[in-house]
PDB file of N, CA and C in Angstrom:
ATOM      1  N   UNK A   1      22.077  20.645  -2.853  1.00  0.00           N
ATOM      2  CA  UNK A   1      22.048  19.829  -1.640  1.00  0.00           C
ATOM      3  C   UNK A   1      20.611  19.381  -1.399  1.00  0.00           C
ATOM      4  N   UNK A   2      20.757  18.121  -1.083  1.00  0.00           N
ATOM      5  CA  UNK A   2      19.069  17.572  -0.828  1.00  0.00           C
ATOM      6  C   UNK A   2      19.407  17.630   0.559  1.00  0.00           C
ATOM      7  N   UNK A   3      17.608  17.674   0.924  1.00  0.00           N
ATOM      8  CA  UNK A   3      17.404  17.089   2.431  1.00  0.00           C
ATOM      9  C   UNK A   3      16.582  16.038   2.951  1.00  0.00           C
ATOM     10  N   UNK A   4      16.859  15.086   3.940  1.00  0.00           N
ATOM     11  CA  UNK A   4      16.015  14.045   3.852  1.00  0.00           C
ATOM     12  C   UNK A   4      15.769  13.968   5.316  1.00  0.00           C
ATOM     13  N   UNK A   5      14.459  13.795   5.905  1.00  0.00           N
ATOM     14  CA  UNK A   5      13.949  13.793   7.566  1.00  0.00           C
ATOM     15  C   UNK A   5      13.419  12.326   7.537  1.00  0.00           C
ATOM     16  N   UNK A   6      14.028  11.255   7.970  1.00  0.00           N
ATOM     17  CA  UNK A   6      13.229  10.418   8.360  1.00  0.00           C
ATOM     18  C   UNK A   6      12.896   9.823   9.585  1.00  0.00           C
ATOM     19  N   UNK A   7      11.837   9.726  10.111  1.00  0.00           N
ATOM     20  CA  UNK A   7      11.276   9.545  11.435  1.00  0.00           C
ATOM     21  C   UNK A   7      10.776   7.959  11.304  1.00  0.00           C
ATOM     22  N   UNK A   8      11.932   7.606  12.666  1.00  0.00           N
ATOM     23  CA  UNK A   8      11.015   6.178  12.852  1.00  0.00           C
ATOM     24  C   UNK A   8      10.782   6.153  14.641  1.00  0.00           C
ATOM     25  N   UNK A   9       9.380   5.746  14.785  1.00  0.00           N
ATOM     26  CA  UNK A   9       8.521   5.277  15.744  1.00  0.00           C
ATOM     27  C   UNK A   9       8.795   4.375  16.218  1.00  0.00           C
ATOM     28  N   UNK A  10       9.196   3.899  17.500  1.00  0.00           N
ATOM     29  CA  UNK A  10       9.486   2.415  18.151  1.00  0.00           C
ATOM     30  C   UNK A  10       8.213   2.563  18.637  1.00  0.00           C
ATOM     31  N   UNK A  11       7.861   0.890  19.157  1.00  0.00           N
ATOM     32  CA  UNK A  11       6.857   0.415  20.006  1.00  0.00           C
ATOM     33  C   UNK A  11       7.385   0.830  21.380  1.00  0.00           C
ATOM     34  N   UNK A  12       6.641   0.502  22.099  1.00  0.00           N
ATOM     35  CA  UNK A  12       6.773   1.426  23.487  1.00  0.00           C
ATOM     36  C   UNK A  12       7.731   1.203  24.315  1.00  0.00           C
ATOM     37  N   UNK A  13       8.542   2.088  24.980  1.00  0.00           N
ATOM     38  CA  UNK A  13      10.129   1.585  25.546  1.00  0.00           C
ATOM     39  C   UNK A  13      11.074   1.305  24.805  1.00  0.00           C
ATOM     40  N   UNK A  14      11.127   1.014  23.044  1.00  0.00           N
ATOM     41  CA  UNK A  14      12.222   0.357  22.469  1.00  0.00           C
ATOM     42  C   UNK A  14      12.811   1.332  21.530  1.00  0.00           C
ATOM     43  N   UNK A  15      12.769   2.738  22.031  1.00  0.00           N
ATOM     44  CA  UNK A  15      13.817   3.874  21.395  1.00  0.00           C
ATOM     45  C   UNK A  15      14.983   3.264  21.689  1.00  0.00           C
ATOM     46  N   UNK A  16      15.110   2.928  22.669  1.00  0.00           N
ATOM     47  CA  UNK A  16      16.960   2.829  22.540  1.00  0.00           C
ATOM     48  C   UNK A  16      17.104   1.776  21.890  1.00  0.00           C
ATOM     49  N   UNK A  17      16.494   0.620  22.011  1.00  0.00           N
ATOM     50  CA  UNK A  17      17.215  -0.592  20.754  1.00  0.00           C
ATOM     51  C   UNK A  17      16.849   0.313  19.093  1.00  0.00           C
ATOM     52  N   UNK A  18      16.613   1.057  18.852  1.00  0.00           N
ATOM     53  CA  UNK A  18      16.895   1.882  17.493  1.00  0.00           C
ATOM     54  C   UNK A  18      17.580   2.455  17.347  1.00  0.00           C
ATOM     55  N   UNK A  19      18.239   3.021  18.756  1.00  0.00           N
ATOM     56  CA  UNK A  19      19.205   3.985  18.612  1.00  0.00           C
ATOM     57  C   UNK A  19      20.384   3.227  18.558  1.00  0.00           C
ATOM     58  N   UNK A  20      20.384   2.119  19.416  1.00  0.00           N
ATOM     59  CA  UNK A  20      22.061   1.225  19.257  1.00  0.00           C
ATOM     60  C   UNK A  20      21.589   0.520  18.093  1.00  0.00           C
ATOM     61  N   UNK A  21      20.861   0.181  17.985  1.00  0.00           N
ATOM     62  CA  UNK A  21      20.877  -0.245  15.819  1.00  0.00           C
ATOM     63  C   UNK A  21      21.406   0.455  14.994  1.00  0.00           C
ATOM     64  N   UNK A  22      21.114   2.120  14.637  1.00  0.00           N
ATOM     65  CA  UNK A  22      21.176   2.797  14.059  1.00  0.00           C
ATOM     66  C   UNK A  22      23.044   2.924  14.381  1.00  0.00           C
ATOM     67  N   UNK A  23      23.421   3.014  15.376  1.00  0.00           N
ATOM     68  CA  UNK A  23      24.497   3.030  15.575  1.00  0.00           C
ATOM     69  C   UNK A  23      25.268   2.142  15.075  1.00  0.00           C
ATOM     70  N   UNK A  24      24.697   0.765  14.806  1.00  0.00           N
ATOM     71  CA  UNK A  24      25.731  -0.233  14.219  1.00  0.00           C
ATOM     72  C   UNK A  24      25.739   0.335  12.287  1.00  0.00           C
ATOM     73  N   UNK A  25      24.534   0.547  11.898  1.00  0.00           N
ATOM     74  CA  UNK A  25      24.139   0.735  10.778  1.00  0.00           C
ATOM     75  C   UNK A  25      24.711   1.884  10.016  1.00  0.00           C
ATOM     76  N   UNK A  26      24.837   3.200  10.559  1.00  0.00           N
ATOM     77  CA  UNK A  26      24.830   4.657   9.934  1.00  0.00           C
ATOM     78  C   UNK A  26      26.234   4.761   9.636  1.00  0.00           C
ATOM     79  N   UNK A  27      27.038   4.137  10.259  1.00  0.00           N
ATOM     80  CA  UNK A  27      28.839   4.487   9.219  1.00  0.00           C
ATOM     81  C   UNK A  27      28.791   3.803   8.111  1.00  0.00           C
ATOM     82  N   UNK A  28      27.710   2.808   7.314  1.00  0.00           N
ATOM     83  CA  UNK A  28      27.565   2.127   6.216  1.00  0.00           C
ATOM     84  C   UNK A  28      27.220   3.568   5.299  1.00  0.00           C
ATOM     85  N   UNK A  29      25.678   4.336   6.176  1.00  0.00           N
ATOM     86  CA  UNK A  29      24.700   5.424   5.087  1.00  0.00           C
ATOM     87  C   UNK A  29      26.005   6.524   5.194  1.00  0.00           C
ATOM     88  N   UNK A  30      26.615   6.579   6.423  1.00  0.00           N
ATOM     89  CA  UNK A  30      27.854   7.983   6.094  1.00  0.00           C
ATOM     90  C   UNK A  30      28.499   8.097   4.596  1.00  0.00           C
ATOM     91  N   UNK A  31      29.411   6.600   4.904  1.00  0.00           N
ATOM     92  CA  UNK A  31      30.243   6.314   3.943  1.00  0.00           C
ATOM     93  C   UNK A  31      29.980   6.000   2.444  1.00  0.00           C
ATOM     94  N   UNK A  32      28.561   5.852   2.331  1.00  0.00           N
ATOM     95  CA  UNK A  32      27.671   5.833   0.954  1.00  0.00           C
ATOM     96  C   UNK A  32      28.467   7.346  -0.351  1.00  0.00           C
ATOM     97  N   UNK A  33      28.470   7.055  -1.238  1.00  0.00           N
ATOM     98  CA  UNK A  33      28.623   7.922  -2.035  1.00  0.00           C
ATOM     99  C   UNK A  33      27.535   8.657  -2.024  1.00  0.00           C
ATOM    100  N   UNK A  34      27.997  10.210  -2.033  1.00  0.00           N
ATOM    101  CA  UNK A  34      26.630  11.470  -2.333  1.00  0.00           C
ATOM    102  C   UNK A  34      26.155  11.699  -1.096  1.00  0.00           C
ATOM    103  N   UNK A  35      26.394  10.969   0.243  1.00  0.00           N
ATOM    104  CA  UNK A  35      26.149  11.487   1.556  1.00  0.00           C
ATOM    105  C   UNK A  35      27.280  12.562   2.277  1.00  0.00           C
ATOM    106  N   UNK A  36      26.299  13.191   2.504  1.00  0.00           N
ATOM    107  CA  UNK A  36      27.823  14.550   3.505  1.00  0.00           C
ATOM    108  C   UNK A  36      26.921  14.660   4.696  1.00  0.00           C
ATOM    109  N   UNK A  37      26.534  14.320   5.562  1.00  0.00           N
ATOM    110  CA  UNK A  37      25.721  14.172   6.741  1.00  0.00           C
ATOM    111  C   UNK A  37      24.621  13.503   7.177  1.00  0.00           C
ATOM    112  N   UNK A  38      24.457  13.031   8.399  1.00  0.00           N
ATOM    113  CA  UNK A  38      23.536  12.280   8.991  1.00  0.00           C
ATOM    114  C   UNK A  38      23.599  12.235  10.492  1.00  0.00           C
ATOM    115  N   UNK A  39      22.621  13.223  11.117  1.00  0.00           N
ATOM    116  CA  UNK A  39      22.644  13.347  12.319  1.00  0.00           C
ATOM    117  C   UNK A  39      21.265  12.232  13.003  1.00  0.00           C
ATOM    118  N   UNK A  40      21.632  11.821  13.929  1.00  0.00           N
ATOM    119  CA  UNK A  40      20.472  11.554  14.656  1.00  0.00           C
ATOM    120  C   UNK A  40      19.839  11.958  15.726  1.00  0.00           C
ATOM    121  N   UNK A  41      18.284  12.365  16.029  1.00  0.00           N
ATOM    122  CA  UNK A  41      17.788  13.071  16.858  1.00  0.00           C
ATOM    123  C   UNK A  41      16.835  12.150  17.657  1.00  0.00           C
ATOM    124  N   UNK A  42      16.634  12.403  19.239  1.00  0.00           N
ATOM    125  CA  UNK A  42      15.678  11.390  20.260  1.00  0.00           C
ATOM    126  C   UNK A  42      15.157  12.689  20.228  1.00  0.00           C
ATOM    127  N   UNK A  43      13.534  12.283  20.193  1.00  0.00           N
ATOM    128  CA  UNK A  43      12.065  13.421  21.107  1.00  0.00           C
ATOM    129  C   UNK A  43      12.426  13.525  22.354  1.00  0.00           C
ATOM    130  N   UNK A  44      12.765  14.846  22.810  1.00  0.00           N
ATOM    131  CA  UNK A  44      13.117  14.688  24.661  1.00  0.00           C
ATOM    132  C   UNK A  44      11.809  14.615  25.152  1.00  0.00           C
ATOM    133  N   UNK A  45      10.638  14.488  24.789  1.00  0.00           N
ATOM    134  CA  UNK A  45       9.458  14.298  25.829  1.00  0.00           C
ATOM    135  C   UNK A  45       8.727  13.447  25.286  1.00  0.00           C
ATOM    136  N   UNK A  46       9.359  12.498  24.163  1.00  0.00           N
ATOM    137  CA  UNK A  46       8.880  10.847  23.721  1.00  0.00           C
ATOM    138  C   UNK A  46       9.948  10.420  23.018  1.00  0.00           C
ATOM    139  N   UNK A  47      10.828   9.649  24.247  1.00  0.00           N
ATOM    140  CA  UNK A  47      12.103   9.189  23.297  1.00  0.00           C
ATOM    141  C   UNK A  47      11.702   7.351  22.545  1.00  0.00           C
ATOM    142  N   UNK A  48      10.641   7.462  21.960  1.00  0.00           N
ATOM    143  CA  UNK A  48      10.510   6.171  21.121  1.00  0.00           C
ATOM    144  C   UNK A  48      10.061   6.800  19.726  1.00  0.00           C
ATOM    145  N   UNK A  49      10.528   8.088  19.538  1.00  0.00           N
ATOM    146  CA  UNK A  49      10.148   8.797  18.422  1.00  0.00           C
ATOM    147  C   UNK A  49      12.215   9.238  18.082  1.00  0.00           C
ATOM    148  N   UNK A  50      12.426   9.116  16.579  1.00  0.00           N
ATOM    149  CA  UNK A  50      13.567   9.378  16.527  1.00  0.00           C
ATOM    150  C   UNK A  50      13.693   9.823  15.201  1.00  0.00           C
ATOM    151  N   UNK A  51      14.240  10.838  14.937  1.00  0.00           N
ATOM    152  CA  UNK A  51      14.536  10.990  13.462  1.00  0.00           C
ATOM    153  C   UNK A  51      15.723  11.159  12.762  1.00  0.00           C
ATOM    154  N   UNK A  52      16.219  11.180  11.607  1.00  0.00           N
ATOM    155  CA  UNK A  52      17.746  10.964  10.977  1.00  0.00           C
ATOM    156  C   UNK A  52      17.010  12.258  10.071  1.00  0.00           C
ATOM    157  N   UNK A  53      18.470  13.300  10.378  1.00  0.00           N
ATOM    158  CA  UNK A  53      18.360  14.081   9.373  1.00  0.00           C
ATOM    159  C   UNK A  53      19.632  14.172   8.281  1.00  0.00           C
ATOM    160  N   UNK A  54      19.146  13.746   7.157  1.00  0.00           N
ATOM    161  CA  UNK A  54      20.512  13.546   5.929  1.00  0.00           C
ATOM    162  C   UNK A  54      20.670  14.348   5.269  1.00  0.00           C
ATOM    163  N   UNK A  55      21.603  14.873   4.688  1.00  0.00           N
ATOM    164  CA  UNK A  55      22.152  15.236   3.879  1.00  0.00           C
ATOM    165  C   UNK A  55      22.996  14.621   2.682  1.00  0.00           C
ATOM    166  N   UNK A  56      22.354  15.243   1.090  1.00  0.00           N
ATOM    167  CA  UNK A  56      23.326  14.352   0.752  1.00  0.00           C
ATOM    168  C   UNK A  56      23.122  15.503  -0.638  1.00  0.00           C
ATOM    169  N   UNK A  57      24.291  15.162  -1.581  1.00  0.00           N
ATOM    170  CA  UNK A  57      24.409  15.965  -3.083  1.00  0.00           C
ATOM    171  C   UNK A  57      23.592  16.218  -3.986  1.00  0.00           C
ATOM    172  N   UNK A  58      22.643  14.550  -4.206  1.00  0.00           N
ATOM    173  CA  UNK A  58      21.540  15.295  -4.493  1.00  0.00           C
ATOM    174  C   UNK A  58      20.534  13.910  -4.382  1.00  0.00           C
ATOM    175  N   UNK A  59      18.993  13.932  -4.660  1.00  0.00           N
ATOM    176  CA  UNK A  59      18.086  13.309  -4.344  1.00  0.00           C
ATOM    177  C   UNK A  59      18.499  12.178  -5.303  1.00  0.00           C
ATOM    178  N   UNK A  60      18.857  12.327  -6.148  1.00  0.00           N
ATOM    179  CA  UNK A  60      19.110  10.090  -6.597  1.00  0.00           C
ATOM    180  C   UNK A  60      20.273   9.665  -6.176  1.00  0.00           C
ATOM    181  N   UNK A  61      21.582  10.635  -5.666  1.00  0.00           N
ATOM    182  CA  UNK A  61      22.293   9.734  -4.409  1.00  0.00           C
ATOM    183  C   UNK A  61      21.655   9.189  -3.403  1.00  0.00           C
ATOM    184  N   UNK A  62      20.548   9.529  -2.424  1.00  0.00           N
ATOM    185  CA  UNK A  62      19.515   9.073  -1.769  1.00  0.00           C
ATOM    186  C   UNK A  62      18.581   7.882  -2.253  1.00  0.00           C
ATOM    187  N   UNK A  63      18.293   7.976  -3.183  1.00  0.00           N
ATOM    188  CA  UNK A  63      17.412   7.195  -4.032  1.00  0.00           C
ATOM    189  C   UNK A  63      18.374   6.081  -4.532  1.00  0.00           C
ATOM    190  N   UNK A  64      19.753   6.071  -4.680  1.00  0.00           N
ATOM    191  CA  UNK A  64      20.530   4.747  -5.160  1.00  0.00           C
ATOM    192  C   UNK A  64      20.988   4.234  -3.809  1.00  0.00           C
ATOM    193  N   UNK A  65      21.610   4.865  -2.534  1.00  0.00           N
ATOM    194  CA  UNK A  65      21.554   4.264  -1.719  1.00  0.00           C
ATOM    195  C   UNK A  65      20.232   3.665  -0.898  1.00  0.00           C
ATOM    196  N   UNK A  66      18.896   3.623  -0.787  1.00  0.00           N
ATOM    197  CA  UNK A  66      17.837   3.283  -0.494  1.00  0.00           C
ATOM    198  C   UNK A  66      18.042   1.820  -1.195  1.00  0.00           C
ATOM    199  N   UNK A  67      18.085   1.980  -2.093  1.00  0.00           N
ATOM    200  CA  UNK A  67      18.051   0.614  -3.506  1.00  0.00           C
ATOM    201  C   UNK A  67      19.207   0.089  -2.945  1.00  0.00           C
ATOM    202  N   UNK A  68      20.155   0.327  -2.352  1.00  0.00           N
ATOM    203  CA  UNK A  68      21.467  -0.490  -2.110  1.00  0.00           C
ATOM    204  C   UNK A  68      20.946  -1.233  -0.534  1.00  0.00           C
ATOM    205  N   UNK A  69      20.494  -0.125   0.131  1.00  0.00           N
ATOM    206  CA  UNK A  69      20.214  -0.967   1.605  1.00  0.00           C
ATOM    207  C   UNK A  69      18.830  -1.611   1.351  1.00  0.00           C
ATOM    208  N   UNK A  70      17.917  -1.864   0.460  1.00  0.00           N
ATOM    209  CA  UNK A  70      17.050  -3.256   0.453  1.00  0.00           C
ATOM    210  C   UNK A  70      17.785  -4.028  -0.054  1.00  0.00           C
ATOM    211  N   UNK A  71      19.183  -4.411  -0.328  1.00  0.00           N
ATOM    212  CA  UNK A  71      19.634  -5.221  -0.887  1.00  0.00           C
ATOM    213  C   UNK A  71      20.076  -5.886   0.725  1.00  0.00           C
ATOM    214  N   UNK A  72      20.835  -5.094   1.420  1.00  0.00           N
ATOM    215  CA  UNK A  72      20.989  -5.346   2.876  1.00  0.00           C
ATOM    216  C   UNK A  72      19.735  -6.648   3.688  1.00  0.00           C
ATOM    217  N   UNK A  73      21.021  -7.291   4.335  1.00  0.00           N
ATOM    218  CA  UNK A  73      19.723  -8.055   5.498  1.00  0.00           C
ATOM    219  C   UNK A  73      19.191  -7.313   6.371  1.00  0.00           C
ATOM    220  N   UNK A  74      18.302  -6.908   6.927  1.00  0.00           N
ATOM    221  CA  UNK A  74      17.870  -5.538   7.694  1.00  0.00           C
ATOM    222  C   UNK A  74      18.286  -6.399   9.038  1.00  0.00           C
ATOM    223  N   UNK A  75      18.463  -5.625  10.138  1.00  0.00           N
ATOM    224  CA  UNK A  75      18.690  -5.300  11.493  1.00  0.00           C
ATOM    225  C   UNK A  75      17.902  -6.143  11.744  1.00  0.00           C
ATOM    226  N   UNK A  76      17.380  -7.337  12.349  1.00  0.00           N
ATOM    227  CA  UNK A  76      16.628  -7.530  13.734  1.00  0.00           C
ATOM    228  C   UNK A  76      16.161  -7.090  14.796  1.00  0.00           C
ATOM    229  N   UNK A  77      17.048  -6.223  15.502  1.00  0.00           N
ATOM    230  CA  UNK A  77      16.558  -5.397  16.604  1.00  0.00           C
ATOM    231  C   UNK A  77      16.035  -4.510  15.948  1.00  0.00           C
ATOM    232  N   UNK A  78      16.525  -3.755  15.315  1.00  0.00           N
ATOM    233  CA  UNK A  78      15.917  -2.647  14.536  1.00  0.00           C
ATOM    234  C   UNK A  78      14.078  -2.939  13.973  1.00  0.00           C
ATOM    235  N   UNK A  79      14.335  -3.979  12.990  1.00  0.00           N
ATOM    236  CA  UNK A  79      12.778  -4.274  12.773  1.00  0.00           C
ATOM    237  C   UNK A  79      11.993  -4.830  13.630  1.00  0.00           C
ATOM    238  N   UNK A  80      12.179  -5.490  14.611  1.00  0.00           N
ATOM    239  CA  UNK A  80      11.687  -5.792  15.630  1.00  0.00           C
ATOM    240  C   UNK A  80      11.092  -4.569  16.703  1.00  0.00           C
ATOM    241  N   UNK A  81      11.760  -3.628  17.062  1.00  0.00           N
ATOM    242  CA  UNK A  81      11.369  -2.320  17.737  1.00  0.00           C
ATOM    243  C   UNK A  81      10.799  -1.438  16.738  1.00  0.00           C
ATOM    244  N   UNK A  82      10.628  -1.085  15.620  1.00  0.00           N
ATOM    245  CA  UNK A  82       9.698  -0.683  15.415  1.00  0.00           C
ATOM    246  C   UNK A  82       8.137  -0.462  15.517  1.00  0.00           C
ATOM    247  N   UNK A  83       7.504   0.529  15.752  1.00  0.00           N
ATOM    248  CA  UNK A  83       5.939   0.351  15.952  1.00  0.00           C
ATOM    249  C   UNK A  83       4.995   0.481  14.416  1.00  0.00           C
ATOM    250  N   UNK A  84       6.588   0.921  13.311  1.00  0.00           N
ATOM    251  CA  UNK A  84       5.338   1.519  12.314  1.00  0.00           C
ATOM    252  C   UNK A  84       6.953   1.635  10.658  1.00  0.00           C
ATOM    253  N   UNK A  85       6.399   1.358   9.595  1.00  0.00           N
ATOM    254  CA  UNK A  85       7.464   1.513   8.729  1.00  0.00           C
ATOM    255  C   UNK A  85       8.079   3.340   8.981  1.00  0.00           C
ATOM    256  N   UNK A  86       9.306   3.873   8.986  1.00  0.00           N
ATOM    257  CA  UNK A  86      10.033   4.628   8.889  1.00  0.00           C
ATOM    258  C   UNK A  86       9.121   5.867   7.920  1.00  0.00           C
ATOM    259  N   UNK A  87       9.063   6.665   8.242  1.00  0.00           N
ATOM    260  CA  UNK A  87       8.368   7.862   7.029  1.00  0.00           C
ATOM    261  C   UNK A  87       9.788   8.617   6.390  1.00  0.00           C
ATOM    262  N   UNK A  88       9.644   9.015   5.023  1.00  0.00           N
ATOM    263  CA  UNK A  88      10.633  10.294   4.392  1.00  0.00           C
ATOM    264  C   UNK A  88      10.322  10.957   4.231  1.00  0.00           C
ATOM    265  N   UNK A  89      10.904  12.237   4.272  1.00  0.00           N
ATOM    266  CA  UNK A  89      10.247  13.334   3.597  1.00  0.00           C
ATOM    267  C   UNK A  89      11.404  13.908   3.434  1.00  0.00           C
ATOM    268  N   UNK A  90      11.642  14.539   1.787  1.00  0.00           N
ATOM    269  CA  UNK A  90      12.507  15.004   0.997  1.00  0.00           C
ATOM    270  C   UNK A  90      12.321  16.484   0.841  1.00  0.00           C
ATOM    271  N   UNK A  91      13.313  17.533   1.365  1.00  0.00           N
ATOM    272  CA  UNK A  91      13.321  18.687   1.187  1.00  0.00           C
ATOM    273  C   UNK A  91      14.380  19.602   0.584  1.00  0.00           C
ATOM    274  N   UNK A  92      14.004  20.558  -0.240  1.00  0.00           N
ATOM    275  CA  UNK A  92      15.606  21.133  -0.845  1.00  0.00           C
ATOM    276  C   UNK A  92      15.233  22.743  -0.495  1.00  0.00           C
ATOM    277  N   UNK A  93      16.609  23.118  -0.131  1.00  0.00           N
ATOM    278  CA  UNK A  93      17.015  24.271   0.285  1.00  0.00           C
ATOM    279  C   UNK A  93      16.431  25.292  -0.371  1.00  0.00           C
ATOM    280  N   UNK A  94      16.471  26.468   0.058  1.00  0.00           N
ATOM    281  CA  UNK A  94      15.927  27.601  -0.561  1.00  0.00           C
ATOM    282  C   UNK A  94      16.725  28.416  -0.415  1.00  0.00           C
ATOM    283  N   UNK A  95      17.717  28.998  -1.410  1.00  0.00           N
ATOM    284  CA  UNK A  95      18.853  29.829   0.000  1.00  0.00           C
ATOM    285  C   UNK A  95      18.286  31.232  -0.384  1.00  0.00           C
ATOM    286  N   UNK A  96      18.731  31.839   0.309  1.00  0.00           N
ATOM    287  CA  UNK A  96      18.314  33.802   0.568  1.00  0.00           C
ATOM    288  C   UNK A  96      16.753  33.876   0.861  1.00  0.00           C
ATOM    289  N   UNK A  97      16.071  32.591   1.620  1.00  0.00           N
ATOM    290  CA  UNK A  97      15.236  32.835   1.856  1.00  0.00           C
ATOM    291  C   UNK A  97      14.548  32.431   2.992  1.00  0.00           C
TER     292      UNK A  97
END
């Protein structure tokens, strides 16, 4: 199982147009092959900070869907409320530990 944290930053006040973006967007990344989760999280004491935590089978299911959504027309609202490109960071489990 891979793990994937990505945090995106709105410009100031425009967490929620990311969050109803993300909402139109994320039953596309659900339904992706090699995904088994995707939660989304608001900062309760800076909600223009938001992060998606994924799950998926393994890191080049992640890596082929990435390559599938630049094929995508991106969001408008979405790129528009941003303050800063999206960061990843890729983590894998450790179990019994």
């Amino acid at each position: 199982m891979h793990t994937v944290i990505v945090t995106l930053k709105a410009q100031p006040g425009k967490g929620q147009v990311i969050v109803d973006a993300l909402a139109a967007s994320l039953p596309d990344t659900r339904a992706y092959a090699g995904c088994k989760l995707v939660e989304t999280y608001v900062d309760e004491d800076d909600p223009d900070t938001i992060i998606l935590w994924e799950k998926w089978d393994e890191r080049a299911s992640q890596g082929t869907y990435m390559a599938w959504r630049g094929t995508q027309t991106p969001s408008p609202e979405l790129a528009g409320a941003l303050a800063a490109a999206p960061t990843f960071v890729h983590y894998t489990l450790k179990p019994g530990v």
